[in-house]
Protein backbone atom coordinates (compact mmCIF):
# COMPACT_ATOMS: atom_id res chain seq x y z
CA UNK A 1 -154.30 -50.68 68.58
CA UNK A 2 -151.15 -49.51 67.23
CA UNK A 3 -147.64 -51.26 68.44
CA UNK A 4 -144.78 -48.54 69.31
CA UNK A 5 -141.50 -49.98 68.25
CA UNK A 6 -138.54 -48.09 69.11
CA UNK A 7 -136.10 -48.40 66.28
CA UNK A 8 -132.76 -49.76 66.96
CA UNK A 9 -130.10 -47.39 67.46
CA UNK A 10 -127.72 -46.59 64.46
CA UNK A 11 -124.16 -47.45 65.04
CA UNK A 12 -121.75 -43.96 65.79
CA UNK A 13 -118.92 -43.80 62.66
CA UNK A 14 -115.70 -44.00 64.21
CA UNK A 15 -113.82 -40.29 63.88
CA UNK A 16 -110.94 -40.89 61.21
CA UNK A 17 -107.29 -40.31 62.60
CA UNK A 18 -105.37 -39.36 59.41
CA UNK A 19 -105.98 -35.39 59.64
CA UNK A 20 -104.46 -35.23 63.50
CA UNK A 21 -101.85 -37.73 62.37
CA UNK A 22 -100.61 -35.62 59.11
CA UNK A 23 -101.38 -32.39 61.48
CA UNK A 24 -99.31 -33.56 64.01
CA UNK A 25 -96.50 -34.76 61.88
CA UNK A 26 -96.67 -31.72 60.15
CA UNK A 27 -95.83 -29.73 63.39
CA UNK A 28 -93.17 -31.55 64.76
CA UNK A 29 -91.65 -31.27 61.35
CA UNK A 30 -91.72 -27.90 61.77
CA UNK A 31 -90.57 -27.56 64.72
CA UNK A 32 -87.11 -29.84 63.90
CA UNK A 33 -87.45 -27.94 60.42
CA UNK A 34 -87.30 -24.23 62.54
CA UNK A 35 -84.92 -25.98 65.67
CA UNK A 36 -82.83 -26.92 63.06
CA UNK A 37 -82.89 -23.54 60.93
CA UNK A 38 -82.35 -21.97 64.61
CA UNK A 39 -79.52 -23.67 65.65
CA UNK A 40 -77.84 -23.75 61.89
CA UNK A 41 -78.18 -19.62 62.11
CA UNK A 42 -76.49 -19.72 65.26
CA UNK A 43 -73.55 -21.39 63.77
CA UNK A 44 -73.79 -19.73 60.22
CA UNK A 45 -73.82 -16.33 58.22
CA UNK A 46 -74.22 -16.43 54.41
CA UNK A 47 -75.37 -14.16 51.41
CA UNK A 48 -76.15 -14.27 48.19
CA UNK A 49 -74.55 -10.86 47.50
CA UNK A 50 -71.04 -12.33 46.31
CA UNK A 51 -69.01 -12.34 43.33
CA UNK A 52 -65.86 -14.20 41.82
CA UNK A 53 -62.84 -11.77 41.66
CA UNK A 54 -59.46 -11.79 40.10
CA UNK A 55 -56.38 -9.61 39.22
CA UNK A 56 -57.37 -7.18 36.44
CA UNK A 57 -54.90 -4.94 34.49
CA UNK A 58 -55.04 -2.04 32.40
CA UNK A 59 -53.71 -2.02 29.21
CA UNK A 60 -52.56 1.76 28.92
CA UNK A 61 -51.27 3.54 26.50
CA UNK A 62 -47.74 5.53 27.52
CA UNK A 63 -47.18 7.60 24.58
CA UNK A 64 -49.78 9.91 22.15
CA UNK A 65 -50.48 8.51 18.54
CA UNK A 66 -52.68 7.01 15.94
CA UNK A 67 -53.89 3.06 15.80
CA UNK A 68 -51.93 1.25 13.65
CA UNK A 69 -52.65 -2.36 13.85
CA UNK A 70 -54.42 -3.98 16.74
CA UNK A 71 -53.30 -7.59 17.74
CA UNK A 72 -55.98 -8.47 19.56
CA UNK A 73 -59.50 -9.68 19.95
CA UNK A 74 -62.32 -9.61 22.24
CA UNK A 75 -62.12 -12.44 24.64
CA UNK A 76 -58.90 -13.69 23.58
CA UNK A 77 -56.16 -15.77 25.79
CA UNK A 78 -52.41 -13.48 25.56
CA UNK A 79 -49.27 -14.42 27.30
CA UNK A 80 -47.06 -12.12 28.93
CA UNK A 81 -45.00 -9.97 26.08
CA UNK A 82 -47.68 -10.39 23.15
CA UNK A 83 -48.20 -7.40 21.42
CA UNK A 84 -51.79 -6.10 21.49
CA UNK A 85 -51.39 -2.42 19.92
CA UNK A 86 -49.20 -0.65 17.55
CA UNK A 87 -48.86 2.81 17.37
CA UNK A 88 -47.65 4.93 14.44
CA UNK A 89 -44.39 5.59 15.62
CA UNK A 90 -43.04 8.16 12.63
CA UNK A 91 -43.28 11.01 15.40
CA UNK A 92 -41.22 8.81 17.45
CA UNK A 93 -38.54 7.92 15.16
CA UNK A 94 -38.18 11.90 14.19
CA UNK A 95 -37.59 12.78 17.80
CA UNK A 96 -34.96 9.90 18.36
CA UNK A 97 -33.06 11.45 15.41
CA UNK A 98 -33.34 14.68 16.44
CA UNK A 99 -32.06 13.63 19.67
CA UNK A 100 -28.94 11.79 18.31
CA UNK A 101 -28.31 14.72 16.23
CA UNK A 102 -27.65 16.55 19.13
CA UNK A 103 -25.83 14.33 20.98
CA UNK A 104 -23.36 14.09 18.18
CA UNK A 105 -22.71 17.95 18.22
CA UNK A 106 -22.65 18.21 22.27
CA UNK A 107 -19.71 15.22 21.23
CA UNK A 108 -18.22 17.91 18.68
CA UNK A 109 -18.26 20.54 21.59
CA UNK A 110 -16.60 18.46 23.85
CA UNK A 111 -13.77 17.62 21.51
CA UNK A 112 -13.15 21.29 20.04
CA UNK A 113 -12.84 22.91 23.57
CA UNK A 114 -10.42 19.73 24.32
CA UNK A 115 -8.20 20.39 21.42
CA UNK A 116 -8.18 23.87 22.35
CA UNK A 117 -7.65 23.16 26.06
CA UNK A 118 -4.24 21.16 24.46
CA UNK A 119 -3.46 24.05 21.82
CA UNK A 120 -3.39 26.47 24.79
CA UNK A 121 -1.31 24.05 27.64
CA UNK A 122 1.34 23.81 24.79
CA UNK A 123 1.43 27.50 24.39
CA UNK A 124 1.99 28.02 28.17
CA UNK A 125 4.91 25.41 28.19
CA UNK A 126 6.36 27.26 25.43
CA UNK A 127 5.78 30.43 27.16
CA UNK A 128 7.28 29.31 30.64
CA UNK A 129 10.18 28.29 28.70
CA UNK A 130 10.98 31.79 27.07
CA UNK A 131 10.20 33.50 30.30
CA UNK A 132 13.40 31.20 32.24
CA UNK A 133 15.09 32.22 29.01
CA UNK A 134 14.68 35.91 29.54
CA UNK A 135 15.64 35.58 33.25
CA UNK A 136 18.75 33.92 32.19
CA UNK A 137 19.62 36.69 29.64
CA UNK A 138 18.65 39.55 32.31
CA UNK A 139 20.59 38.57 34.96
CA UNK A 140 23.64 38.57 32.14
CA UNK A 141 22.92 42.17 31.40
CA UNK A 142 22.78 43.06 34.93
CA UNK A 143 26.33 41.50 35.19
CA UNK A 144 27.31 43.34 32.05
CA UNK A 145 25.77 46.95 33.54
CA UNK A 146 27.80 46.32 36.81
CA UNK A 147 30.86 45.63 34.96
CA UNK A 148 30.31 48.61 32.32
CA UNK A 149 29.54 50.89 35.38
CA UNK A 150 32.50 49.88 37.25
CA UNK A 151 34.48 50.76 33.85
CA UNK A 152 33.16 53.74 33.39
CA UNK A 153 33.45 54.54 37.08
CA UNK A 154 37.62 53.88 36.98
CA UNK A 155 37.98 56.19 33.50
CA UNK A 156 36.45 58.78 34.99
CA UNK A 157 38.96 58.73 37.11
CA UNK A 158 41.84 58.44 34.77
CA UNK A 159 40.38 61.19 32.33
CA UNK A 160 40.21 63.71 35.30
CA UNK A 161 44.10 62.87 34.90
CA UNK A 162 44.79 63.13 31.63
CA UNK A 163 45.93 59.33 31.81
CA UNK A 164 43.38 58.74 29.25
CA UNK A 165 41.51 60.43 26.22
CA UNK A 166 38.40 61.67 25.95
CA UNK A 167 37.18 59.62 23.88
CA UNK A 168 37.95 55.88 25.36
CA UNK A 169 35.97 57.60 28.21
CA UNK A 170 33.14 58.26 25.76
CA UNK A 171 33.66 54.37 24.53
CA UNK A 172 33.55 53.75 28.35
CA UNK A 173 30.29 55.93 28.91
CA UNK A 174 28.39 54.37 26.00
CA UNK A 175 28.97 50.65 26.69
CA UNK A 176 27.65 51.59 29.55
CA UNK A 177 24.47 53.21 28.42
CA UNK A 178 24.15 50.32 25.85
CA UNK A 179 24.31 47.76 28.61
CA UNK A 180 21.80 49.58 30.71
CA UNK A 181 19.05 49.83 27.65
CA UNK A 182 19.67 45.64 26.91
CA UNK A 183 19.02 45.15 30.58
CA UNK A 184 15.41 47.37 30.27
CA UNK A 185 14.69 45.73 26.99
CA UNK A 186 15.40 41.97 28.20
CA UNK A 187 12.95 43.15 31.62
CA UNK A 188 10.06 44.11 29.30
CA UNK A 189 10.21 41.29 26.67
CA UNK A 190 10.46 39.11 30.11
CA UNK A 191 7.27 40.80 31.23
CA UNK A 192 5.42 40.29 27.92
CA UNK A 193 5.91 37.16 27.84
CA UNK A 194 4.51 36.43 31.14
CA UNK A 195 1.61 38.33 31.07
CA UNK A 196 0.96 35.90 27.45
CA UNK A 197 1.64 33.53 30.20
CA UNK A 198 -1.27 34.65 31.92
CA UNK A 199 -3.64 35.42 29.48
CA UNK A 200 -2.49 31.70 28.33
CA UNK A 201 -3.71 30.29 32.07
CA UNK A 202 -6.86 32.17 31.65
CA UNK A 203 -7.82 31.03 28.45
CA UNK A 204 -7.20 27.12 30.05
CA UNK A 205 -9.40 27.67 32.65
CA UNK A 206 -11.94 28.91 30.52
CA UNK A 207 -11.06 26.25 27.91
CA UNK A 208 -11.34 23.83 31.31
CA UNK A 209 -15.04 25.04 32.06
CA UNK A 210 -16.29 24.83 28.26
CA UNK A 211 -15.03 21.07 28.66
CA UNK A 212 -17.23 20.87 31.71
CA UNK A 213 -20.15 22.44 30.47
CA UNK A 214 -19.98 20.83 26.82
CA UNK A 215 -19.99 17.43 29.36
CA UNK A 216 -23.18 18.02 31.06
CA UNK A 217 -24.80 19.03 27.84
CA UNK A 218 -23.56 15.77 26.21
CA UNK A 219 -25.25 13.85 29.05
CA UNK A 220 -28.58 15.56 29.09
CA UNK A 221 -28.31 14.76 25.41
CA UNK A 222 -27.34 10.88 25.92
CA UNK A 223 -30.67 11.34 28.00
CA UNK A 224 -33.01 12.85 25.87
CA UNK A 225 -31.48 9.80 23.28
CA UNK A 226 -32.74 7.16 26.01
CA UNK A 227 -35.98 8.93 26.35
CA UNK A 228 -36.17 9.12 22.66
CA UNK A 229 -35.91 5.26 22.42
CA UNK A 230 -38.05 4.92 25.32
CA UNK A 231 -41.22 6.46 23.70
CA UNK A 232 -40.13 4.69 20.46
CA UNK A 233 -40.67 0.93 22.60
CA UNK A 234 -43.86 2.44 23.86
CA UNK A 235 -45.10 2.52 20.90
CA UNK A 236 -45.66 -1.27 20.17
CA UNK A 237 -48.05 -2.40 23.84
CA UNK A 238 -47.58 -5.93 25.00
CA UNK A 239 -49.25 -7.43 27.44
CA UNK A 240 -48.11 -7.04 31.17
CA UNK A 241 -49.17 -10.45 32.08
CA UNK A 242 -51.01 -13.64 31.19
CA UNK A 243 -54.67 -13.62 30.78
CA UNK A 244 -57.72 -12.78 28.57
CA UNK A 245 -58.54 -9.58 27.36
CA UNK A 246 -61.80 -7.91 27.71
CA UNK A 247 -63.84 -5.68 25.38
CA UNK A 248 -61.75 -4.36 22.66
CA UNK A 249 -63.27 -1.20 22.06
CA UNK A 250 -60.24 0.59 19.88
CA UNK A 251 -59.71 0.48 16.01
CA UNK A 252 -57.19 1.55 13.75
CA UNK A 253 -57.01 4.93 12.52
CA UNK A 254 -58.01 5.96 16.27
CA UNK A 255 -55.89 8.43 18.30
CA UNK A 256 -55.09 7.59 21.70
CA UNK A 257 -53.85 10.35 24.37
CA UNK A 258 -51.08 9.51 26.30
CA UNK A 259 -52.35 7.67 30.05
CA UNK A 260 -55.67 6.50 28.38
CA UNK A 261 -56.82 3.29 29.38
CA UNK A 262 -57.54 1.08 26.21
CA UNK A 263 -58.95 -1.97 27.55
CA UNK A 264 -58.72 -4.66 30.64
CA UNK A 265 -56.33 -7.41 30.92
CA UNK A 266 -58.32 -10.46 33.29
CA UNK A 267 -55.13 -12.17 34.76
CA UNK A 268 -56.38 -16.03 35.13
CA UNK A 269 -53.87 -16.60 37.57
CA UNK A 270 -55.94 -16.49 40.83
CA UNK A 271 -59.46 -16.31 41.68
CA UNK A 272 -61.13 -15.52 44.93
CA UNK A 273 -64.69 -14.46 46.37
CA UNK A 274 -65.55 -10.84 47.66
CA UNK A 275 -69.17 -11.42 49.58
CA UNK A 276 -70.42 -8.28 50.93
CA UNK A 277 -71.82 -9.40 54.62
CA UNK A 278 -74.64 -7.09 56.22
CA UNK A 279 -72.68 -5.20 59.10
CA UNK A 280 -74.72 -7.10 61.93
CA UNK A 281 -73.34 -10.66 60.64
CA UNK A 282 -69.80 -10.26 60.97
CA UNK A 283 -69.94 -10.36 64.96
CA UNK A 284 -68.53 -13.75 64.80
CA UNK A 285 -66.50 -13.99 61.95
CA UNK A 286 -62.79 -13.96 62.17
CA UNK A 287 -59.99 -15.23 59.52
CA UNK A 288 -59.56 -18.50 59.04
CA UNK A 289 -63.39 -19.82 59.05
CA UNK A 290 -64.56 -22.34 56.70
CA UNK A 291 -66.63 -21.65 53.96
CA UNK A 292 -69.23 -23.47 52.20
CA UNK A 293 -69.49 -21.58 48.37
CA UNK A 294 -72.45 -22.76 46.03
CA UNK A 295 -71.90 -20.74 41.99
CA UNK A 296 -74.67 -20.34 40.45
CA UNK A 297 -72.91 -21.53 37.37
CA UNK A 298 -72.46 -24.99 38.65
CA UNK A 299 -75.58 -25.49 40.70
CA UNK A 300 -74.44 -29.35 40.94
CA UNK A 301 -70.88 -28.74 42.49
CA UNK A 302 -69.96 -27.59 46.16
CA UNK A 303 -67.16 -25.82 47.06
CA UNK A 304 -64.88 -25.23 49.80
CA UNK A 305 -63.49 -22.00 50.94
CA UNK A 306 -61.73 -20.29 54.02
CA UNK A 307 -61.98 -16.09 55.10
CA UNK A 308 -59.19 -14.73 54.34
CA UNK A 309 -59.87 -11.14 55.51
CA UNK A 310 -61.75 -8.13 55.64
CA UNK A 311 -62.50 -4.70 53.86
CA UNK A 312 -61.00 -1.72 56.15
CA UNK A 313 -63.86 0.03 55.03
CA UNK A 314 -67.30 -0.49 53.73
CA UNK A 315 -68.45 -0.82 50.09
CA UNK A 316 -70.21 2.49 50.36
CA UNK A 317 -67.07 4.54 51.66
CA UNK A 318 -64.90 3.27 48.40
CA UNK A 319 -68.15 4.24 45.82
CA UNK A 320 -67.54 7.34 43.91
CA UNK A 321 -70.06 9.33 45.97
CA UNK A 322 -69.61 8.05 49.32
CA UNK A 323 -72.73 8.98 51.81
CA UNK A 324 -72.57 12.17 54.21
CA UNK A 325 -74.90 11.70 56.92
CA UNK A 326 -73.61 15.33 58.03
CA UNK A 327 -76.01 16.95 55.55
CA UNK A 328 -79.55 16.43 55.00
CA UNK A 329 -81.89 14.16 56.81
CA UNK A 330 -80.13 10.99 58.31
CA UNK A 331 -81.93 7.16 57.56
CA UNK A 332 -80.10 4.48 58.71
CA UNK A 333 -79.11 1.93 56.14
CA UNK A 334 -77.71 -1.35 56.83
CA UNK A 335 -74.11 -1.20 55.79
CA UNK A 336 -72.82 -4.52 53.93
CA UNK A 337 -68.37 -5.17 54.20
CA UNK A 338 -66.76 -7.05 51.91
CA UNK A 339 -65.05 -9.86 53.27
CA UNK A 340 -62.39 -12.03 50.92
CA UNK A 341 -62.97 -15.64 50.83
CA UNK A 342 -59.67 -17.89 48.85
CA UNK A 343 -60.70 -20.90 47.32
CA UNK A 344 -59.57 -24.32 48.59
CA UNK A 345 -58.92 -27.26 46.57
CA UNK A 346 -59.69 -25.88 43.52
CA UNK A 347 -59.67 -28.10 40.56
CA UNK A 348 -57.74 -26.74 38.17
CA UNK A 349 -60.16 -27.34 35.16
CA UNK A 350 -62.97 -25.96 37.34
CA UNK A 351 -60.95 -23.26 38.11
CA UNK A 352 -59.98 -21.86 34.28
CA UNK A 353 -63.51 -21.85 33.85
CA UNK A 354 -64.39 -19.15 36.36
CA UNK A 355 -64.87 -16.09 35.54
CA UNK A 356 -65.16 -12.54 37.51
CA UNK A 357 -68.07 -11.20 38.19
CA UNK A 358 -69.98 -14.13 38.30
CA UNK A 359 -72.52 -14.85 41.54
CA UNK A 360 -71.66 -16.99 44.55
CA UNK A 361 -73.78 -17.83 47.61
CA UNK A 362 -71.38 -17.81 50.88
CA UNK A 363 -72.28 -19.90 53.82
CA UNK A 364 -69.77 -18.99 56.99
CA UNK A 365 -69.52 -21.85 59.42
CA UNK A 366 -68.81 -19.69 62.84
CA UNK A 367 -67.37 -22.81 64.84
């Protein structure tokens, strides 16, 4: 007869309570990880589509001409005045002598319608003077025709009475004639002499107008000088301010056309950020917000920055083919505005090591 033993009953294995542990530390992580991401987007807007920026100016060329020498390298540090280009400036130097050349004769005009302005005053004196002379002498012969007449006049008498021969009353009748032909030659030297006079006045006014006219061609010609010297300075280009210079793409032997940019002057004087924010962050922002700035050339440093203010426009409007949602078929695009951010506290060293262009993540604190 066989015996039925019931085996004893193998203990249960206790369920281990490191998976619901890590599982639930994992999700309360995540939920202060994503509470904390929440609230920290509440309070702040960044981007990573930012850029150092600085003053940049072009080096242009005023005048026409062929390279001679450049000054300059790629890259290189210049302080304001250096030279950087010199142009051949025999063109130049041809045109400031032609110019002085001409100033000298407008000079020459001036003085030969001066000294005839003088020659021709002096001849008027002279001719006012004979003129009072002649007046003088004509109102003698009219004395000496009233007194002849008056002669004649009392022999006529006397020869109608025989108290007197015929021929003192001739003598009487020709002094008389005499004296009237001394009076009409004295009138008519008097009247040539003033209409000399005239001609005289005439010829000073013109004399008076060449002076004026020989004056305004001397200055136009005193200007064309200046002008002349003018291009002549432009032909050696300095730099307009302190700062490195970019690509130096020119040589010598090269022409360059007057208002052609030659290269770009990087003026290490200031620095700033330009981050272009999507349209729907700047809500919030305003002037004067703090700014956390992280470069991606110094991964290890932190900066500090402030907004300093905003774009009128958006970077699309300023490109060189702005959109026209008028035409075609419209799709919306998110529209980014560039907003200015100045550096604060800068260290100096930190800060001559910057260069434009380079990328910057932007955090905005909205508080």
């Amino acid at each position: 007869m066989e015996n039925n033993i019931t085996p004893a009953a193998e203990p249960k294995k206790k369920k281990s309570l490191v998976f619901p542990i890590i599982l639930a530390v994992v999700l309360i992580g995540g939920g202060i990880y994503g509470y904390n991401t929440y609230t920290y987007g509440q309070s702040h807007e960044e981007t990573d589509d930012a850029q150092i920026a600085s003053n940049m100016s072009p080096v242009i060329s005023k005048v026409s001409g062929y390279v001679k020498e450049v000054k300059v390298k790629d890259n290189q540090m210049v302080k304001k005045g250096d030279t950087l280009v010199i142009l051949d400036d025999r063109d130049q130097r041809i045109a400031l002598q032609q110019a002085e050349a001409a100033l000298a004769t407008a000079k020459s005009n001036i003085s030969n319608a001066e000294a005839s302005t003088t020659a021709t005053s002096k001849n008027i004196g002279s001719s006012r003077a004979a003129v009072t002379t002649a007046n003088a002498q004509i109102e003698a012969a009219r004395v000496n025709v009233w007194k002849t007449g008056q002669d004649l006049k009392r022999y006529a008498n006397l020869v109608k009475d025989h108290s007197i021969t015929e021929q003192q009353y001739e003598q009487a009748l020709a002094a008389k004639q005499t004296a009237d032909r001394q009076l009409q030659v004295l009138i008519d030297q008097r009247n040539q002499i003033a209409e000399q006079t005239g001609i005289a006045s005439s010829q000073t006014a013109a004399s008076s107008q060449q002076i004026s006219v020989a004056g305004s061609v001397a200055k136009q010609r005193a200007v064309d000088v200046e002008n002349a010297k003018l291009n002549l300075s432009y032909t050696v280009i300095v730099a307009p301010e302190d700062g490195y210079v970019g690509k130096v793409p020119i040589q010598a032997g090269q022409f360059l056309q007057a208002g052609a940019q030659l290269f770009a002057l990087v003026k290490n004087d200031q620095k700033w950020i330009v981050a272009n924010f999507k349209e729907t962050q700047v809500n919030k922002m305003v002037e004067g917000q703090k700014v956390k700035i992280e470069i991606d050339a110094f991964p290890d440093r932190e900066f500090e920055g402030e907004v300093s203010s905003f774009s009128p426009a958006t970077g699309a409007t300023f490109s060189i083919l702005p959109p026209d949602n008028a035409s075609g078929n419209f799709v919306k695009v998110v529209q980014r505005l560039p907003v200015k951010i100045d550096f604060v506290n800068l260290d100096k060293k930190i800060a001559g090591r910057l260069r434009t262009g380079m990328n910057v993540k932007a955090e905005v604190s909205l508080k």
